[in-house]
N, C-alpha and C. Protein backbone atom coordinates (compact mmCIF):
# COMPACT_ATOMS: atom_id res chain seq x y z
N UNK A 1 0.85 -1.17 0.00
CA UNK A 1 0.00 0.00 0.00
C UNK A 1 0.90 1.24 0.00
N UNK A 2 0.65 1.98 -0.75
CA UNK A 2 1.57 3.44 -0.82
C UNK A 2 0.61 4.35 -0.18
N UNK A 3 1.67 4.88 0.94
CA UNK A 3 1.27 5.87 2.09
C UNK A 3 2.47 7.48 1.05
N UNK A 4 0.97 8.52 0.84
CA UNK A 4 1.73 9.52 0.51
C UNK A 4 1.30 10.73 1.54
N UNK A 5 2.51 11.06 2.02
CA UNK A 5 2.40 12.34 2.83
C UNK A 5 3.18 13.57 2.50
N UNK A 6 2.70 14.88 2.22
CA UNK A 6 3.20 15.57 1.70
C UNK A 6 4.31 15.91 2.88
N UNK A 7 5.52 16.32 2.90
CA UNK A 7 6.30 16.19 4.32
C UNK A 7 6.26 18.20 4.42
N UNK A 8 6.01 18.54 3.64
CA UNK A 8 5.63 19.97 4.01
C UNK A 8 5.44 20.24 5.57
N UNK A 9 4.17 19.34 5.83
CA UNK A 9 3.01 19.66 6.85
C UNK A 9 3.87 19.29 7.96
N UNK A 10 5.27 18.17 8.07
CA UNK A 10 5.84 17.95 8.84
C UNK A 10 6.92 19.01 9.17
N UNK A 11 7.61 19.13 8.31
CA UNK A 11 9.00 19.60 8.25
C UNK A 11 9.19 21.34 8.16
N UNK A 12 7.96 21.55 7.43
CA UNK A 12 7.58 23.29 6.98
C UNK A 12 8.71 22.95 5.73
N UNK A 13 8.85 22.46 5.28
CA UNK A 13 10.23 22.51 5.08
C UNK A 13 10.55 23.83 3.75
N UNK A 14 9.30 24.18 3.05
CA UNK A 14 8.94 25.05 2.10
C UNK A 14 9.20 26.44 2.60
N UNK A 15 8.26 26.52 3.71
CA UNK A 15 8.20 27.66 4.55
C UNK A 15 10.03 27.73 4.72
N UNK A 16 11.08 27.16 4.82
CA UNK A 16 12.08 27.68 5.15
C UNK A 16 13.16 28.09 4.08
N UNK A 17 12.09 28.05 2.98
CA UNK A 17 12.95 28.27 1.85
C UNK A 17 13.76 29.63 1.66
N UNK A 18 12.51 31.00 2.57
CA UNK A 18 13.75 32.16 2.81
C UNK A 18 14.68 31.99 3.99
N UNK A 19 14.68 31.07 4.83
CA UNK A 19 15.69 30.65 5.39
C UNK A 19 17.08 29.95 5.81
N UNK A 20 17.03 29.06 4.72
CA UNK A 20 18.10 28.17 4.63
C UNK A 20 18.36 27.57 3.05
N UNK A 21 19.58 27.36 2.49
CA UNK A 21 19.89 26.92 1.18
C UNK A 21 20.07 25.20 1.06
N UNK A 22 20.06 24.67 2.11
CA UNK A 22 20.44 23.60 2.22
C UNK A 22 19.56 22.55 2.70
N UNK A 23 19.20 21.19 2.57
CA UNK A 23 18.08 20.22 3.80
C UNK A 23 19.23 19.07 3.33
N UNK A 24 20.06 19.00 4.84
CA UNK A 24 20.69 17.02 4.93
C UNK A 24 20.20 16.43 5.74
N UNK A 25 20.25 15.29 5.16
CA UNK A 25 19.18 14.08 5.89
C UNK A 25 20.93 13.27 6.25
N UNK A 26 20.79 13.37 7.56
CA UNK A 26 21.91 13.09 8.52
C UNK A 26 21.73 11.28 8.64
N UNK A 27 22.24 10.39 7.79
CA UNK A 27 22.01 8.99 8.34
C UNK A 27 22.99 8.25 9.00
N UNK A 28 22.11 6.93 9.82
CA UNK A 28 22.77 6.34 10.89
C UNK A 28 23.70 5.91 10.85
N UNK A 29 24.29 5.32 8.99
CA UNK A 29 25.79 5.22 8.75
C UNK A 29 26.65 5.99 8.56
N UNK A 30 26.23 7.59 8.79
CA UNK A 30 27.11 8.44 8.62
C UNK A 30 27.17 9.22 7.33
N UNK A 31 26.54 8.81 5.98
CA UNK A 31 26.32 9.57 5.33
C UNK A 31 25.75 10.63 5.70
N UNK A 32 25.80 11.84 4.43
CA UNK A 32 24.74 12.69 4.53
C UNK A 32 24.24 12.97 3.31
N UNK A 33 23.27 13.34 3.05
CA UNK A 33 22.85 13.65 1.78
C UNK A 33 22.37 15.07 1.86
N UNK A 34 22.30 16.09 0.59
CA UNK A 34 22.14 17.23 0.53
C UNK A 34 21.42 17.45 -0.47
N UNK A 35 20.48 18.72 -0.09
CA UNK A 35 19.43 18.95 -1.36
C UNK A 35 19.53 20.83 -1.23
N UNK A 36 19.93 21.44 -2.25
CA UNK A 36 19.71 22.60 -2.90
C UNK A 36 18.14 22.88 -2.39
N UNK A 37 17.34 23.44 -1.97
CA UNK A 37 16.19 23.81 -1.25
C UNK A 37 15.44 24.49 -2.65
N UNK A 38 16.45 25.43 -3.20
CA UNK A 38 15.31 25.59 -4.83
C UNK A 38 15.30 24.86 -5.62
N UNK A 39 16.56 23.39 -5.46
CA UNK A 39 15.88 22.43 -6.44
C UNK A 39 14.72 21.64 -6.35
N UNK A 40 14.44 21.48 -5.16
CA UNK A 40 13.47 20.71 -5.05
C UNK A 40 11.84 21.04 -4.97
N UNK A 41 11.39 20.06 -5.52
CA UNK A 41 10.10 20.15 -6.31
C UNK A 41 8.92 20.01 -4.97
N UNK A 42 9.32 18.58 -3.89
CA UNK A 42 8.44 18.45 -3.33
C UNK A 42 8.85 17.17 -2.53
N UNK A 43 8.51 17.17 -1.32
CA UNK A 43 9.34 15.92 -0.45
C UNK A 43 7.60 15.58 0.01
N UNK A 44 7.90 13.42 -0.16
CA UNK A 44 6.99 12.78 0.25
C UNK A 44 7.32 11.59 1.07
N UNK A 45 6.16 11.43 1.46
CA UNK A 45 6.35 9.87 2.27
C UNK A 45 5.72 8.63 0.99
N UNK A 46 6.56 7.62 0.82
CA UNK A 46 6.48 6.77 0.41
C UNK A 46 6.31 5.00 1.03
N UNK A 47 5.12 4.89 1.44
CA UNK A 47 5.37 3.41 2.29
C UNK A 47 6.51 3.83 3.30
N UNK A 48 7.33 3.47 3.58
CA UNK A 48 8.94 3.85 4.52
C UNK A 48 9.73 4.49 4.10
N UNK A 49 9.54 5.15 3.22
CA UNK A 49 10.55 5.94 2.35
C UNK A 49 10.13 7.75 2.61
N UNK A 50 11.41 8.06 2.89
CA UNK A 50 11.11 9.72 2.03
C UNK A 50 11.45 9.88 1.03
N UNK A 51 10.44 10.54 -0.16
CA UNK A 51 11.06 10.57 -1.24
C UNK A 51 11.30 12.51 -1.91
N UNK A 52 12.40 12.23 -2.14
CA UNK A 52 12.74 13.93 -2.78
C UNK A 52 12.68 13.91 -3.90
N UNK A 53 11.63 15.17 -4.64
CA UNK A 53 11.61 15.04 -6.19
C UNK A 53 12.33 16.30 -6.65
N UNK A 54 12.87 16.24 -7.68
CA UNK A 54 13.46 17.99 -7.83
C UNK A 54 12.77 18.46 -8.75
N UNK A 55 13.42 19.79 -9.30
CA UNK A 55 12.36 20.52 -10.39
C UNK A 55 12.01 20.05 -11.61
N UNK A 56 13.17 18.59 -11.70
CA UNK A 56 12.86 18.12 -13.17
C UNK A 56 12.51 16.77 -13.27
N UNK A 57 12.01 16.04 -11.80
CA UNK A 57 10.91 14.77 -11.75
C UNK A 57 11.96 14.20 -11.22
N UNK A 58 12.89 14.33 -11.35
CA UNK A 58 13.97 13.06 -10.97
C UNK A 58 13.72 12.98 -8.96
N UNK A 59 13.43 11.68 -8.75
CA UNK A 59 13.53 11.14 -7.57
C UNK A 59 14.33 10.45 -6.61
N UNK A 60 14.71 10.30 -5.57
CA UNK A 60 15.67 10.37 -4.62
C UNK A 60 14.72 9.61 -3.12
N UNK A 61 14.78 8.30 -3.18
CA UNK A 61 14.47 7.65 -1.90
C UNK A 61 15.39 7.42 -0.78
N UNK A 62 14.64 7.99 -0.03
CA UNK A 62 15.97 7.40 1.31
C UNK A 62 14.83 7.01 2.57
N UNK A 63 15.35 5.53 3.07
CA UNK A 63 14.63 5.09 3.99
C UNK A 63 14.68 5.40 5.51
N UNK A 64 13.36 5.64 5.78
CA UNK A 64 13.03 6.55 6.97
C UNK A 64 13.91 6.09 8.10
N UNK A 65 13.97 4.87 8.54
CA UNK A 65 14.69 4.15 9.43
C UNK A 65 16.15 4.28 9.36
N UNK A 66 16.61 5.10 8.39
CA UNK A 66 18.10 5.28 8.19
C UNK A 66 18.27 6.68 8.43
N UNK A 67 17.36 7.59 8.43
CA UNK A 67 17.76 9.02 8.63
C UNK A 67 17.73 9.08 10.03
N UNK A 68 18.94 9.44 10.49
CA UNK A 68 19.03 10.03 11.89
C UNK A 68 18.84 11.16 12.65
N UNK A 69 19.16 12.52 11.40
CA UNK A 69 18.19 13.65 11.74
C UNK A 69 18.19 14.21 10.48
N UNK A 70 18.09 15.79 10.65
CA UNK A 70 17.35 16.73 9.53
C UNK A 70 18.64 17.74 9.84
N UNK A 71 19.12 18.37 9.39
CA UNK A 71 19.98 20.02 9.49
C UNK A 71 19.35 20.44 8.33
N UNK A 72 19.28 21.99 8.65
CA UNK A 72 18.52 23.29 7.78
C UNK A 72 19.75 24.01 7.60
N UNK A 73 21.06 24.20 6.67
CA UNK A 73 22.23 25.27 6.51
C UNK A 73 21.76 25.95 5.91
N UNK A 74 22.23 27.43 6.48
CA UNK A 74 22.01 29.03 5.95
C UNK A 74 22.68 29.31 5.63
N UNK A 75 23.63 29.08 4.35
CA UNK A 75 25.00 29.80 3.91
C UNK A 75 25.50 29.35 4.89
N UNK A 76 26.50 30.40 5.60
CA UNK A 76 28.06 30.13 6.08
C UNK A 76 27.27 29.83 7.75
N UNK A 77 25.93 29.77 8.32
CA UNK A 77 25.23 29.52 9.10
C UNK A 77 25.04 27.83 9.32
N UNK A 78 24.77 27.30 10.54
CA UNK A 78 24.43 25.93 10.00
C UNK A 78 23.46 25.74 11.33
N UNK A 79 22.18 25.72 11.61
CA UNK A 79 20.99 25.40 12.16
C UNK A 79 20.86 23.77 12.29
N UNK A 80 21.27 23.27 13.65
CA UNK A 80 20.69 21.47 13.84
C UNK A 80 19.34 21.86 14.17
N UNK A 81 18.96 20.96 13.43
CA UNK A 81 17.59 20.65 13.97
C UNK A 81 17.70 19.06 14.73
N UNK A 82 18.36 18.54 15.41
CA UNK A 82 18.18 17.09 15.92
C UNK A 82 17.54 16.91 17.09
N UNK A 83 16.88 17.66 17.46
CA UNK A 83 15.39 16.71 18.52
C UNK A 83 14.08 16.74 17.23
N UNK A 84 14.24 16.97 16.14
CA UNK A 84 13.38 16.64 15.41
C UNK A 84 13.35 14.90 14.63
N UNK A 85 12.80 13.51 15.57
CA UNK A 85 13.22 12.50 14.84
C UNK A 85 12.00 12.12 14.28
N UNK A 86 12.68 11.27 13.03
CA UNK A 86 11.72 10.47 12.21
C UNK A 86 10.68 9.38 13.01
N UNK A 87 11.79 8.55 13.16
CA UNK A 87 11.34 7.16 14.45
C UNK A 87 12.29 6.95 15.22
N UNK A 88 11.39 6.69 16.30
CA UNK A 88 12.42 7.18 17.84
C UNK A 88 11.45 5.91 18.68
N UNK A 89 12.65 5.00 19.36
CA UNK A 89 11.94 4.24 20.89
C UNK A 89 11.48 5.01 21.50
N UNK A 90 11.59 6.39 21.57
CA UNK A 90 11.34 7.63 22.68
C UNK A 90 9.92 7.14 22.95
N UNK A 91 9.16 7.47 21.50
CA UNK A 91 7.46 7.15 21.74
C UNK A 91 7.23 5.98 20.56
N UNK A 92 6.05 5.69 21.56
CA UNK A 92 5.34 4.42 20.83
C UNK A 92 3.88 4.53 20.70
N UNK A 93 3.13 4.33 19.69
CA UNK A 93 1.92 4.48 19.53
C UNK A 93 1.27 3.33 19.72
N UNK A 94 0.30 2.68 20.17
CA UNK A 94 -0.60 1.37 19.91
C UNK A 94 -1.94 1.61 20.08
N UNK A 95 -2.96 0.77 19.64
CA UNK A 95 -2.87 -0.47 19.27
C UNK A 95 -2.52 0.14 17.81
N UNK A 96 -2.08 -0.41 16.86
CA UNK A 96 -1.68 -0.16 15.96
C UNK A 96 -1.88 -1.52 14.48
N UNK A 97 -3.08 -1.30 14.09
CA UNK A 97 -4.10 -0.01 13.68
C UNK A 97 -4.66 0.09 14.89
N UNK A 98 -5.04 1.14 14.78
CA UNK A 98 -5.95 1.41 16.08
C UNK A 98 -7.63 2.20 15.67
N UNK A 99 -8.71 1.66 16.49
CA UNK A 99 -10.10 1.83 16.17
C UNK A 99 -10.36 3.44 16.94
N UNK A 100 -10.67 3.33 18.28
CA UNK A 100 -11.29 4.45 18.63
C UNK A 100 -10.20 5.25 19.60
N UNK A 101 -9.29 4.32 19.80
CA UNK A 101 -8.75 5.27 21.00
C UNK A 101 -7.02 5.02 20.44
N UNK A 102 -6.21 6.17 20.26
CA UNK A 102 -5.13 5.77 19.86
C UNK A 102 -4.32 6.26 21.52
N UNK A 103 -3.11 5.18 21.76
CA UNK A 103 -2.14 5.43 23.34
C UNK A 103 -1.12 6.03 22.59
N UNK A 104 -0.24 6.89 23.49
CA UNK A 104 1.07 7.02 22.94
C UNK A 104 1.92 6.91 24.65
N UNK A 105 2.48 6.23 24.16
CA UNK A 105 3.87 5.68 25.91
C UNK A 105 4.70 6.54 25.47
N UNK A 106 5.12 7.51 26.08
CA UNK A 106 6.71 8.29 26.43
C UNK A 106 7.48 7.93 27.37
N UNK A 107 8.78 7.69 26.64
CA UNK A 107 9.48 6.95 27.23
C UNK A 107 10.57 8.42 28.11
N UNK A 108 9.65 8.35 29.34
CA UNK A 108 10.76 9.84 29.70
C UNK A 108 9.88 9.85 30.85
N UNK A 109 10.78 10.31 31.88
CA UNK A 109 10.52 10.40 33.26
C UNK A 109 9.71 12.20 34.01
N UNK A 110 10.66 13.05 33.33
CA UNK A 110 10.09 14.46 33.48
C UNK A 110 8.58 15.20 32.81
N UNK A 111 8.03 15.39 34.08
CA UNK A 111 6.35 16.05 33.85
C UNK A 111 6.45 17.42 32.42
N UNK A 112 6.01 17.25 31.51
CA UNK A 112 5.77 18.26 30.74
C UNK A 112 4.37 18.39 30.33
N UNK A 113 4.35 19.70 28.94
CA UNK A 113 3.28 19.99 28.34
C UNK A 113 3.45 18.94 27.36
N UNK A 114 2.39 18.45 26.56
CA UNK A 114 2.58 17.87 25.64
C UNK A 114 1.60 18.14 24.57
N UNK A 115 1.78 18.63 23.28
CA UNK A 115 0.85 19.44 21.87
C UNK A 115 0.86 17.69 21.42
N UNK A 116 -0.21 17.39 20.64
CA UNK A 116 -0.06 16.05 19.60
C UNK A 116 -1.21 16.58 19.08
N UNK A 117 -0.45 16.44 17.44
CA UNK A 117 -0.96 17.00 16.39
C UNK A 117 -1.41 15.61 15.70
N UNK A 118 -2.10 15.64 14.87
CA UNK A 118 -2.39 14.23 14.04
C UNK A 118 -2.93 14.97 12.57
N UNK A 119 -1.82 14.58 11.48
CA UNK A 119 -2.32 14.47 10.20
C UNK A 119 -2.33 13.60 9.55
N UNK A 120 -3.39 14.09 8.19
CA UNK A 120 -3.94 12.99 7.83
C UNK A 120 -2.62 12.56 6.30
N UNK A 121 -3.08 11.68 5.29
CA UNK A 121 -1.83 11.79 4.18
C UNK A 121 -2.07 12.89 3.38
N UNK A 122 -2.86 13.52 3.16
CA UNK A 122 -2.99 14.76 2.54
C UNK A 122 -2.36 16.07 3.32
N UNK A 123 -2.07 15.58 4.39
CA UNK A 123 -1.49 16.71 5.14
C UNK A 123 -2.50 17.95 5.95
N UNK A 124 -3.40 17.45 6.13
CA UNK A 124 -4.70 17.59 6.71
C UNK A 124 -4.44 17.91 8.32
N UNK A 125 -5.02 18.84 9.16
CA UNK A 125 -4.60 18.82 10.72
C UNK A 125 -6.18 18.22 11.38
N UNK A 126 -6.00 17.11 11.42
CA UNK A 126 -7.63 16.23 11.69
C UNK A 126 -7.81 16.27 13.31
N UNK A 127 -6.55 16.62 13.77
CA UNK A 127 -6.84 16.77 15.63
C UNK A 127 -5.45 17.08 16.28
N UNK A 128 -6.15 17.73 17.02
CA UNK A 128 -4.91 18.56 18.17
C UNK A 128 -5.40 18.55 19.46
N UNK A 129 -4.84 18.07 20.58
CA UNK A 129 -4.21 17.67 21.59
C UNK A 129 -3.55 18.51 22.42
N UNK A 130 -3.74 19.04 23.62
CA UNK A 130 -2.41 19.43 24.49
C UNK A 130 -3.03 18.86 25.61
N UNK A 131 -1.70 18.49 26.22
CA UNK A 131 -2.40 17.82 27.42
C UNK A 131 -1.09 17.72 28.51
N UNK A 132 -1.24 17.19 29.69
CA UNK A 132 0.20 17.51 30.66
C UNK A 132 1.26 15.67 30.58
N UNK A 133 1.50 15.74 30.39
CA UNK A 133 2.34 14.11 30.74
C UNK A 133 2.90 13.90 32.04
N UNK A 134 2.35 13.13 32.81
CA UNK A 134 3.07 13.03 33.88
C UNK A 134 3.76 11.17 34.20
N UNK A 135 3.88 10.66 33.25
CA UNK A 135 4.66 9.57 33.26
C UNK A 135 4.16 8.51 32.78
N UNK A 136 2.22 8.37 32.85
CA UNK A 136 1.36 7.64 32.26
C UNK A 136 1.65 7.71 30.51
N UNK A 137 0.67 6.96 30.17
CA UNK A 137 0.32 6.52 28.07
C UNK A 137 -0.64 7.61 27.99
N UNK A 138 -0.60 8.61 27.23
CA UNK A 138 -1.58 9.28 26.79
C UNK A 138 -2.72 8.83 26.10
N UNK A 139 -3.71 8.60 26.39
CA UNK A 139 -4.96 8.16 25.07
C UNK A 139 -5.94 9.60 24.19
N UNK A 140 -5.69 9.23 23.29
CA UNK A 140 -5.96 10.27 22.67
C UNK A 140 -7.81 9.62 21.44
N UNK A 141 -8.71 10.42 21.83
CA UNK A 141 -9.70 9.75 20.95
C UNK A 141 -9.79 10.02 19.97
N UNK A 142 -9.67 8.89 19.09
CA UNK A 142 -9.94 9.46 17.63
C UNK A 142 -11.08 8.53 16.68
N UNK A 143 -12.40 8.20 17.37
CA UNK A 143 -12.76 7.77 16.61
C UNK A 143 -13.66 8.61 15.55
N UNK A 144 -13.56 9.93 16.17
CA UNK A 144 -14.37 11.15 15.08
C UNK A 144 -13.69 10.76 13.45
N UNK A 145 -12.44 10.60 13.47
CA UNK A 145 -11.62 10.53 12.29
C UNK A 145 -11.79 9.24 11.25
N UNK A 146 -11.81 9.37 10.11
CA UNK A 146 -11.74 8.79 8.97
C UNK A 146 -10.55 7.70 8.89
N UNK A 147 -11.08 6.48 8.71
CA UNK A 147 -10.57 5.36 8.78
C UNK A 147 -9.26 5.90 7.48
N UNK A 148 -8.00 4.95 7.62
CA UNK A 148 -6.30 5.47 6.54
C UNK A 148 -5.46 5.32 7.76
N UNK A 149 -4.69 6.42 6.86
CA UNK A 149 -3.10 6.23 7.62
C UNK A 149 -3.05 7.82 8.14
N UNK A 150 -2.43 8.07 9.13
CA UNK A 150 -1.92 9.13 9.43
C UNK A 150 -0.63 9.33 10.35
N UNK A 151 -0.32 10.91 10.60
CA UNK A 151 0.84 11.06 10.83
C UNK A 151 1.07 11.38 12.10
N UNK A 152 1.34 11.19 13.65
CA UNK A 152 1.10 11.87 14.34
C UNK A 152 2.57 12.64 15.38
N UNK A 153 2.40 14.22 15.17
CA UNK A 153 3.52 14.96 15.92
C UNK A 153 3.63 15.04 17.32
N UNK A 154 4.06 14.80 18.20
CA UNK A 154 4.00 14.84 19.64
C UNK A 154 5.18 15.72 20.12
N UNK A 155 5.07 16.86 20.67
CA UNK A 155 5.83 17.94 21.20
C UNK A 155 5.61 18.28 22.34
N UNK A 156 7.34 17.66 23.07
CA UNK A 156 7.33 17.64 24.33
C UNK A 156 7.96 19.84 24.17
N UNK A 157 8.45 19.79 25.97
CA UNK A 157 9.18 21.19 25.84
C UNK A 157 10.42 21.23 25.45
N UNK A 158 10.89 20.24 24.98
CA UNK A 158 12.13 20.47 24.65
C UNK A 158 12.68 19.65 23.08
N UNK A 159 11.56 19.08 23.06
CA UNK A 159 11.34 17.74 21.59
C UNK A 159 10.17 17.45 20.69
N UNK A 160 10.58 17.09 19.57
CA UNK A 160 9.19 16.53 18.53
C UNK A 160 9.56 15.53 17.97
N UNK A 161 8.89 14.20 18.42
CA UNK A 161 8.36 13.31 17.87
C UNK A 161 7.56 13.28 17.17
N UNK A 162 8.20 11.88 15.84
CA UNK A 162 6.73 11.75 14.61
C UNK A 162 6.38 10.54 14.33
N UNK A 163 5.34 9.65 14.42
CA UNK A 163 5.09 8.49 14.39
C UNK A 163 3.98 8.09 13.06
N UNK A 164 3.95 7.28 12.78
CA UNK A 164 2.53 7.02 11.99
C UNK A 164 2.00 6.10 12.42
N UNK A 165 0.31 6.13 12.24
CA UNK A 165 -0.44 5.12 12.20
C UNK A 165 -1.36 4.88 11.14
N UNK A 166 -2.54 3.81 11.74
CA UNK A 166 -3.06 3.87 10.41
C UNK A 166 -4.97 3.11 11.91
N UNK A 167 -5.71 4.25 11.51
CA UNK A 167 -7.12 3.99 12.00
C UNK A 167 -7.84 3.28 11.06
N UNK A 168 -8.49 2.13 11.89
CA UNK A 168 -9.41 1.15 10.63
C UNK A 168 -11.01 1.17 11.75
C-alpha cells in the first residue's frame, strides 16, 4: 500500500525556503545527503521511504529508518535541527491499527506539556491535543476521524516526535 504524505506539513520545510539553502538528511551510517532547497520540487512519504523530487521529476528515496536527523544550513550559518526524529523508541503508539482510542507511551521520566498534532496523508490537521504528561500513556480519541493512515507529531518542551499510524 503506498502511504503519501506531503512532508511539508511535517518539516515546513517550504516555509524555510527564505531561510536556509540547504536540507541534509543526517544517516545512521554516517552519510549525509544534501538537497539545494530551490531544487526541489516536493518531499513525500512513500510506504517507509522519504522521497525527494526535484524541479525536473527526478527522484531520490531514502529510507526513513536510516535518517538520523534533519539540518537546515544558511549559507556560512548551520541550524541542527536534531530533537526533530523520524522514528524514535522515545514514543510508541498502539494499538496499531488502532479503532477508537489511539495510546502514545513516552518513554521519559520528566512532567511536561505535551501538543499532539495528528495528520492525515494529505497533510490535513484532523486533531490537536495538548495535554500535561506526567509519566502515564496518553490516550488520545480518535474515533471522530476517517478510517487510513496518518501522521502523528507529539511535542514535548524540549522535543518533537513523529510516528505514523493507520485507523481502521
Amino acid at each position: 500500500m503506498k502511504i503519501k504524505v506531503v512532508i511539508s506539513t511535517l518539516f515546513f520545510c517550504f516555509h524555510f525556503q527564505c531561510f536556509c539553502q540547504n536540507i541534509i538528511f543526517n544517516q545512521n551510517d554516517g552519510l549525509e545527503t544534501t538537497f539545494n532547497v530551490s531544487n526541489i520540487s516536493k518531499i513525500t512519504f512513500l510506504e517507509d521511504y522519504l522521497v525527494v523530487t526535484d524541479m525536473i521529476g527526478i527522484q531520490l528515496q531514502l529510507l526513513l529508518s536510516d535518517i538520523q536527523y534533519i539540518d537546515f544550513e544558511e549559507g556560512d550559518t548551520f541550524t541542527n535541527i536534531d530533537n526533530l526524529y523520524i522514528k524514535s523508541n522515545i514514543v510508541k503508539l498502539y494499538p496499531i491499527p488502532a479503532s477508537d482510542v489511539l495510546n502514545i507511551h513516552i518513554d521519559q521520566s520528566e512532567q511536561s506539556k505535551i501538543d499532539i498534532l495528528i495528520f492525515s496523508i494529505n497533510g490535513e490537521l484532523v486533531s490537536q491535543n495538548q495535554t500535561i504528561f506526567n509519566g502515564l500513556d496518553v490516550n488520545i480519541n480518535i474515533s471522530t476521524i476517517h478510517k487510513g493512515n496518518y501522521v502523528c507529531i507529539i511535542s514535548t518542551n524540549t522535543k518533537k516526535y513523529i510516528a505514523k499510524f493507520q485507523k481502521i
